[in-house]
PDB file of N, CA and C in Angstrom:
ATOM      1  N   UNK A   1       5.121 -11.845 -12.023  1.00  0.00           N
ATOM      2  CA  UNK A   1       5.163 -12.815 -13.097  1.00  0.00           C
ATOM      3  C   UNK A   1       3.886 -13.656 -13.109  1.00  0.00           C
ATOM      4  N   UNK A   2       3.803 -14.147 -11.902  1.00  0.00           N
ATOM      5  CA  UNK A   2       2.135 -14.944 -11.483  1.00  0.00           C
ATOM      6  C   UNK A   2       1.350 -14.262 -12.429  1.00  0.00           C
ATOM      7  N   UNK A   3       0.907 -12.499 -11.849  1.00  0.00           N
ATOM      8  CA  UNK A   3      -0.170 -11.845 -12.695  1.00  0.00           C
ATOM      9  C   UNK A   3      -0.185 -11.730 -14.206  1.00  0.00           C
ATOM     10  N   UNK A   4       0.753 -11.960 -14.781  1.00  0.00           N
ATOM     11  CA  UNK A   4       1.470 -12.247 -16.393  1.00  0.00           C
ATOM     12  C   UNK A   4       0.811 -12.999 -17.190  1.00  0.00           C
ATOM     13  N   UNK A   5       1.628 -14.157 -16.102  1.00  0.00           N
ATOM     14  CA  UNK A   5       0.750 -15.789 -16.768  1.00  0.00           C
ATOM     15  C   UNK A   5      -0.946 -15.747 -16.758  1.00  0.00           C
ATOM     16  N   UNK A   6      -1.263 -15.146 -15.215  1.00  0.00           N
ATOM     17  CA  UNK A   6      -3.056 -15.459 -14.951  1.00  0.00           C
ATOM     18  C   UNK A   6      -3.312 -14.821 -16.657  1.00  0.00           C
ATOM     19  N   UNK A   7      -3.122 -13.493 -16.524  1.00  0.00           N
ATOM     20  CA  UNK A   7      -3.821 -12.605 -17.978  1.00  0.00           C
ATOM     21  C   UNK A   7      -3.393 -13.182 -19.096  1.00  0.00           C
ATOM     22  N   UNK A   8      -2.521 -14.133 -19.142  1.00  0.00           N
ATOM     23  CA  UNK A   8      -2.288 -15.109 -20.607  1.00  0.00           C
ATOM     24  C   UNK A   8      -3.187 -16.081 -20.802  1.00  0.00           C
ATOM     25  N   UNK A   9      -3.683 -16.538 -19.452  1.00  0.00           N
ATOM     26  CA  UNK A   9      -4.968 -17.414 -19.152  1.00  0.00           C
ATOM     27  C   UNK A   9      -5.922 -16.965 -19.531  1.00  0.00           C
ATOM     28  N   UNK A  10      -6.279 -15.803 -19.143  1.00  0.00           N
ATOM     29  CA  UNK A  10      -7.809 -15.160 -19.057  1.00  0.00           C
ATOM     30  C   UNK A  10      -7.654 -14.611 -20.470  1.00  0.00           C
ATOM     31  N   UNK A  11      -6.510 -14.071 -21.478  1.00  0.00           N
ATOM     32  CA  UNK A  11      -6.538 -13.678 -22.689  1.00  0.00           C
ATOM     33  C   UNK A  11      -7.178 -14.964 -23.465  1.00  0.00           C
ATOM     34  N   UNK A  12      -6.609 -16.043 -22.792  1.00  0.00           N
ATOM     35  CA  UNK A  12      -7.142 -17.116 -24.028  1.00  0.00           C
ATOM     36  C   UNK A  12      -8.291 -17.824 -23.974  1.00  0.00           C
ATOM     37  N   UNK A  13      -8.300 -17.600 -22.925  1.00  0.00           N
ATOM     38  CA  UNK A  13     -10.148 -18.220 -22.523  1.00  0.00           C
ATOM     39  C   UNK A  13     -11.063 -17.540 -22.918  1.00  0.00           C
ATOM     40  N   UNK A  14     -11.291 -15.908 -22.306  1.00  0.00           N
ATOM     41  CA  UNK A  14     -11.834 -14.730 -22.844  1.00  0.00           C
ATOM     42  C   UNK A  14     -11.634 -13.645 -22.883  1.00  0.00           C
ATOM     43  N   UNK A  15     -11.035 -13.407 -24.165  1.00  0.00           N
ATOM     44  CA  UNK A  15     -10.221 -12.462 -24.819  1.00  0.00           C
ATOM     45  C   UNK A  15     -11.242 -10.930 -24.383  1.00  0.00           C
ATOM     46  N   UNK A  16     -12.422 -10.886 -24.458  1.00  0.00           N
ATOM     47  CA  UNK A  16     -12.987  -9.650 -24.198  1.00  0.00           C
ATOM     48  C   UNK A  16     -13.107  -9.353 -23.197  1.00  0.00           C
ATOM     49  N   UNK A  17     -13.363 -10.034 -21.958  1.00  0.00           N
ATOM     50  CA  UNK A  17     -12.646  -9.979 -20.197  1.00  0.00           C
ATOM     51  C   UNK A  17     -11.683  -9.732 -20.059  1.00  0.00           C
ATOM     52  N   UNK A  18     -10.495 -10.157 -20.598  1.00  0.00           N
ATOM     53  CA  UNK A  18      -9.258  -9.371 -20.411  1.00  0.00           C
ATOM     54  C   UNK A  18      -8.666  -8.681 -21.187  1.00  0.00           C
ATOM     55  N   UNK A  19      -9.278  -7.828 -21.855  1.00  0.00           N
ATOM     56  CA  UNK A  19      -9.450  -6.308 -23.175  1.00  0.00           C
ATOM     57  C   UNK A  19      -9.932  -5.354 -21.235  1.00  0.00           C
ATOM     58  N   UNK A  20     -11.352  -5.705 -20.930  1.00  0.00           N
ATOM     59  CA  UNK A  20     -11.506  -5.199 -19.927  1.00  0.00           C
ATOM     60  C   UNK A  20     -11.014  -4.704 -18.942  1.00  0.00           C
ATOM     61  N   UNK A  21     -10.251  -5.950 -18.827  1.00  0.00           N
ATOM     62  CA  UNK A  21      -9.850  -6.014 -17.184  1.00  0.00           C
ATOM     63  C   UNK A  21      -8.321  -4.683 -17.415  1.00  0.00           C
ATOM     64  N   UNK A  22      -7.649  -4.850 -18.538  1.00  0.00           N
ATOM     65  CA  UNK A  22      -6.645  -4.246 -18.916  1.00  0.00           C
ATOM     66  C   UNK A  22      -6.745  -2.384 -19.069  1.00  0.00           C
ATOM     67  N   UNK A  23      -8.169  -2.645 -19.385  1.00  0.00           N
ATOM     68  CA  UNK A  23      -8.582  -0.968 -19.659  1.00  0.00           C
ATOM     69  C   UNK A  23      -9.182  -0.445 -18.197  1.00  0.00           C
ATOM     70  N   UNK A  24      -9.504  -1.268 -17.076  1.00  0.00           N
ATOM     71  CA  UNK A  24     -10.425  -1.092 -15.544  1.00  0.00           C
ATOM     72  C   UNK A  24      -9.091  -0.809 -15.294  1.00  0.00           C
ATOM     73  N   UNK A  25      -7.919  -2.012 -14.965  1.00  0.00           N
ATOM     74  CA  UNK A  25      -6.983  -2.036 -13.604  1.00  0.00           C
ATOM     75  C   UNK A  25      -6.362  -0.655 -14.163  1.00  0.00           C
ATOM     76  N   UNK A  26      -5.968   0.623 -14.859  1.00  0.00           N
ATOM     77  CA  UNK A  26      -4.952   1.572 -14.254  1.00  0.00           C
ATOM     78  C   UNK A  26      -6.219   2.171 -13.717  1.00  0.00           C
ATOM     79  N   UNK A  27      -7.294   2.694 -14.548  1.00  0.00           N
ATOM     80  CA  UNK A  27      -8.064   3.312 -14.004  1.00  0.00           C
ATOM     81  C   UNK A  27      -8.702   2.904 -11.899  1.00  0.00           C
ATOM     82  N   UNK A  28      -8.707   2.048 -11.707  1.00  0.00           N
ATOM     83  CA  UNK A  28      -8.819   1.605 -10.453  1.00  0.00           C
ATOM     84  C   UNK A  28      -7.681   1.613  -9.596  1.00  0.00           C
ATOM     85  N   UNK A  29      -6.467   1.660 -10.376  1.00  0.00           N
ATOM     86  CA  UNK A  29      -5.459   2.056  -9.442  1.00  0.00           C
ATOM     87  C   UNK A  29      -5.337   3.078  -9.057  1.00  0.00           C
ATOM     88  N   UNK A  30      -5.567   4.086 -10.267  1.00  0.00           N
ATOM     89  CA  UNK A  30      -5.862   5.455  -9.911  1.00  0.00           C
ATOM     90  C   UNK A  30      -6.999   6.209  -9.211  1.00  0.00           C
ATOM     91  N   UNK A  31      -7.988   5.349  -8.680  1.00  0.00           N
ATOM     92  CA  UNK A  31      -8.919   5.486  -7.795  1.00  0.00           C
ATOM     93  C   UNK A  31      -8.491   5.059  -6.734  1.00  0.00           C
ATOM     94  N   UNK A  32      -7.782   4.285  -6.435  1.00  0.00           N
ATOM     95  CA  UNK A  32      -6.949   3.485  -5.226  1.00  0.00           C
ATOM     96  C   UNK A  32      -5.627   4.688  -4.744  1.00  0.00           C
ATOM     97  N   UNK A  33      -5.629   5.534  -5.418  1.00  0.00           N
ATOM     98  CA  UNK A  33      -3.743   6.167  -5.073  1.00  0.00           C
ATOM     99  C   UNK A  33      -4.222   6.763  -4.001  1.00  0.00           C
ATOM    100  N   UNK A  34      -5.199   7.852  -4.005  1.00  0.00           N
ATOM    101  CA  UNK A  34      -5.618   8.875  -2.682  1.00  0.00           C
ATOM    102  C   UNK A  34      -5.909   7.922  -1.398  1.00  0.00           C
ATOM    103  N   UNK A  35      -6.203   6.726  -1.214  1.00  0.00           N
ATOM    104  CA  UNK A  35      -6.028   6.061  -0.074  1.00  0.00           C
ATOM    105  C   UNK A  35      -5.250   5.308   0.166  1.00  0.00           C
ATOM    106  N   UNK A  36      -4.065   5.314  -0.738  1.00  0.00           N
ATOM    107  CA  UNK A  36      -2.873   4.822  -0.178  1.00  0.00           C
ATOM    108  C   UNK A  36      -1.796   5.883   0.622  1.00  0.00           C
ATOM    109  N   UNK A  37      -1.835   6.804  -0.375  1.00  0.00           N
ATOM    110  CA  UNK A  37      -1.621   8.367  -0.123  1.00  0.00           C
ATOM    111  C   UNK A  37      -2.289   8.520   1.581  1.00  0.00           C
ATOM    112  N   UNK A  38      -3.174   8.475   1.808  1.00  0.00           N
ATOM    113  CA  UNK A  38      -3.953   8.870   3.325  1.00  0.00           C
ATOM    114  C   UNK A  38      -3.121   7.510   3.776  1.00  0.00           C
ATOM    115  N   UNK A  39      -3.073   6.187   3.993  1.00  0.00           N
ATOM    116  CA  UNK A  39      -2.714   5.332   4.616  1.00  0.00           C
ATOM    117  C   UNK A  39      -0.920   5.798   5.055  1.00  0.00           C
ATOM    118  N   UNK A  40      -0.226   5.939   4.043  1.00  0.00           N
ATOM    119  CA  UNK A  40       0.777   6.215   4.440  1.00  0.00           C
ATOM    120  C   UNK A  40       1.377   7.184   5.510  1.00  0.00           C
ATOM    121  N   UNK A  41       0.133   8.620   5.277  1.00  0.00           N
ATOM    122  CA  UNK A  41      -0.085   9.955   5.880  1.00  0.00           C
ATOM    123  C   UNK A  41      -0.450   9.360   7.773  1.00  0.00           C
ATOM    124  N   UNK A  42      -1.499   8.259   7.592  1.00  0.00           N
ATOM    125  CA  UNK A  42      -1.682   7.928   8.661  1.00  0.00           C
ATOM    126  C   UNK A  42      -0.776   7.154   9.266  1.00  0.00           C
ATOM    127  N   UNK A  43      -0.335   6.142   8.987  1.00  0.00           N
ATOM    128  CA  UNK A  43       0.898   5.532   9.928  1.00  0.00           C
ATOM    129  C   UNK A  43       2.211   6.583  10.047  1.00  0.00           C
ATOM    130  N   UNK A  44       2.429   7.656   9.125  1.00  0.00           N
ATOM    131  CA  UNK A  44       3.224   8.241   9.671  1.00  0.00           C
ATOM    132  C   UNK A  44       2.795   8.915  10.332  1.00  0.00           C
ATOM    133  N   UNK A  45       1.648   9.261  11.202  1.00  0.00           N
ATOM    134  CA  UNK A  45       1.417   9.961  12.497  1.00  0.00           C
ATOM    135  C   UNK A  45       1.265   9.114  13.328  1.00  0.00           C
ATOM    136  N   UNK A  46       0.875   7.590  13.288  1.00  0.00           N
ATOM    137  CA  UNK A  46       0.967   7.021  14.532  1.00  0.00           C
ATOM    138  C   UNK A  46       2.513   6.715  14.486  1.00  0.00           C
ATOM    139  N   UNK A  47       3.081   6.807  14.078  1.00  0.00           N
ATOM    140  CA  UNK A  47       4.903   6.491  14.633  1.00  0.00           C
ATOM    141  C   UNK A  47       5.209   7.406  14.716  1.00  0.00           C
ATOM    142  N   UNK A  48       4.835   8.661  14.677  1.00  0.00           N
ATOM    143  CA  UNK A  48       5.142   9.461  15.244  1.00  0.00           C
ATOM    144  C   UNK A  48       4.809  10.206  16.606  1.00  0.00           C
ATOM    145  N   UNK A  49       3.479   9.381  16.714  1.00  0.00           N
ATOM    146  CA  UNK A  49       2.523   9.478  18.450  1.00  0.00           C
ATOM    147  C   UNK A  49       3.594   8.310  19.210  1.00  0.00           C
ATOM    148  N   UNK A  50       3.988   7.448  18.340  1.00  0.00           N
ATOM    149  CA  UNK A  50       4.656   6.279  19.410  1.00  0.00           C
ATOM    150  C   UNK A  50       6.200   6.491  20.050  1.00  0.00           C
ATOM    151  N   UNK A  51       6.775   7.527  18.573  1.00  0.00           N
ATOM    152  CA  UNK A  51       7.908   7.972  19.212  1.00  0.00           C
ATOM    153  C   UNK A  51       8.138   8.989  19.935  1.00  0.00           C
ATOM    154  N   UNK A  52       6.802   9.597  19.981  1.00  0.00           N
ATOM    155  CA  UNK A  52       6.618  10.671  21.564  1.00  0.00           C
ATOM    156  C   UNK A  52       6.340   9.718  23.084  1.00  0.00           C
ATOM    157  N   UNK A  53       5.290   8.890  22.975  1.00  0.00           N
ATOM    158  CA  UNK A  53       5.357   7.859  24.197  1.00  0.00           C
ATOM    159  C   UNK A  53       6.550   7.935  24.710  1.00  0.00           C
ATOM    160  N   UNK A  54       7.730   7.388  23.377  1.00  0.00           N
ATOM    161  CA  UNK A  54       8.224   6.508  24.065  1.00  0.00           C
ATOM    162  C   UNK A  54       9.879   7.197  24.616  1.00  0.00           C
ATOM    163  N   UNK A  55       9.743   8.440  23.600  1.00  0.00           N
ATOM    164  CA  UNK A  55      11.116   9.773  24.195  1.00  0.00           C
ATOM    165  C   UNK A  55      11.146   9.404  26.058  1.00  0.00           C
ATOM    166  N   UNK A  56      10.334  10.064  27.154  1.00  0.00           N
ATOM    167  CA  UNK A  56      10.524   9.988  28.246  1.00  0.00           C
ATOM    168  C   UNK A  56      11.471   8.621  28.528  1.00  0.00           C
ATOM    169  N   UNK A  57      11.110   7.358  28.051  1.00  0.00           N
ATOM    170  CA  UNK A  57      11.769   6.093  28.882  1.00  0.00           C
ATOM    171  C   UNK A  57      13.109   6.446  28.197  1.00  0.00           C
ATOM    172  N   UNK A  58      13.106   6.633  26.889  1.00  0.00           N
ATOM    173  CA  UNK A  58      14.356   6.803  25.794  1.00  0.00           C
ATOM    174  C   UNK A  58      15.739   7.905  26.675  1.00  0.00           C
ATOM    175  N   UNK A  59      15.216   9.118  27.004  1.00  0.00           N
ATOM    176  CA  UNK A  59      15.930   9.943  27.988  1.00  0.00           C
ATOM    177  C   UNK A  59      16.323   9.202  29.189  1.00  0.00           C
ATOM    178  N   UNK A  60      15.540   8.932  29.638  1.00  0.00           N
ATOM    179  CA  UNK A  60      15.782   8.115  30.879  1.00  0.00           C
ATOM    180  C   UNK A  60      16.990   6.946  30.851  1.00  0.00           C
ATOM    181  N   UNK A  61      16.536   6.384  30.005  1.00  0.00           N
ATOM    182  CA  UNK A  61      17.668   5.342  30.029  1.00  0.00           C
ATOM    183  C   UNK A  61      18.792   5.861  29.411  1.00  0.00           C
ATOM    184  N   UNK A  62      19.031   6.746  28.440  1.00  0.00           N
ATOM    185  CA  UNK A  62      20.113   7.466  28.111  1.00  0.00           C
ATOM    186  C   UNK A  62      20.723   8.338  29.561  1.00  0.00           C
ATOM    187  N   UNK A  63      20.181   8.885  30.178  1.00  0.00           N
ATOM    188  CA  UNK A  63      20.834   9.429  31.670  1.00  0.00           C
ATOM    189  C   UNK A  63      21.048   8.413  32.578  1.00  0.00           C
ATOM    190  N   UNK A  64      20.424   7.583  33.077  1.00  0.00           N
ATOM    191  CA  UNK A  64      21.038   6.489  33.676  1.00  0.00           C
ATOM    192  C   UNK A  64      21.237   5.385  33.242  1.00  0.00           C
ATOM    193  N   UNK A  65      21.210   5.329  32.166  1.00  0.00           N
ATOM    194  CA  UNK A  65      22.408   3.979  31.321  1.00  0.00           C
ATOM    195  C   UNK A  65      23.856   3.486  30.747  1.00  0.00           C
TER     196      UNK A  65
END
């Protein structure tokens, strides 16, 4: 809602900055997707390195717990 109001701001102050900004932000999001895409790719391999660590103690305490 915040970002709503700002661009009701910036429409009325300067209307051709935010013609701009409206025609940049999908296009930049869509330059932004492939490294969100990799970010996600990457934390799901480190939780998946962490839930190998951490199997051995996990067994362990499941057999003598």
């Amino acid at each position: 809602m915040i970002h709503f109001l700002l661009f009701l701001i910036l429409a009325v102050l300067c209307w051709p900055l935010a013609l701009i900004a409206l025609v940049l932000f999908p296009l930049i999001w869509l330059l932004l997707l492939p490294f969100r895409v990799l970010g996600l790719a990457i934390g799901g391999v480190f939780e998946l390195i962490g839930a190998l660590f951490y199997l051995p103690a996990r067994i362990l305490r499941g057999i003598l717990g």
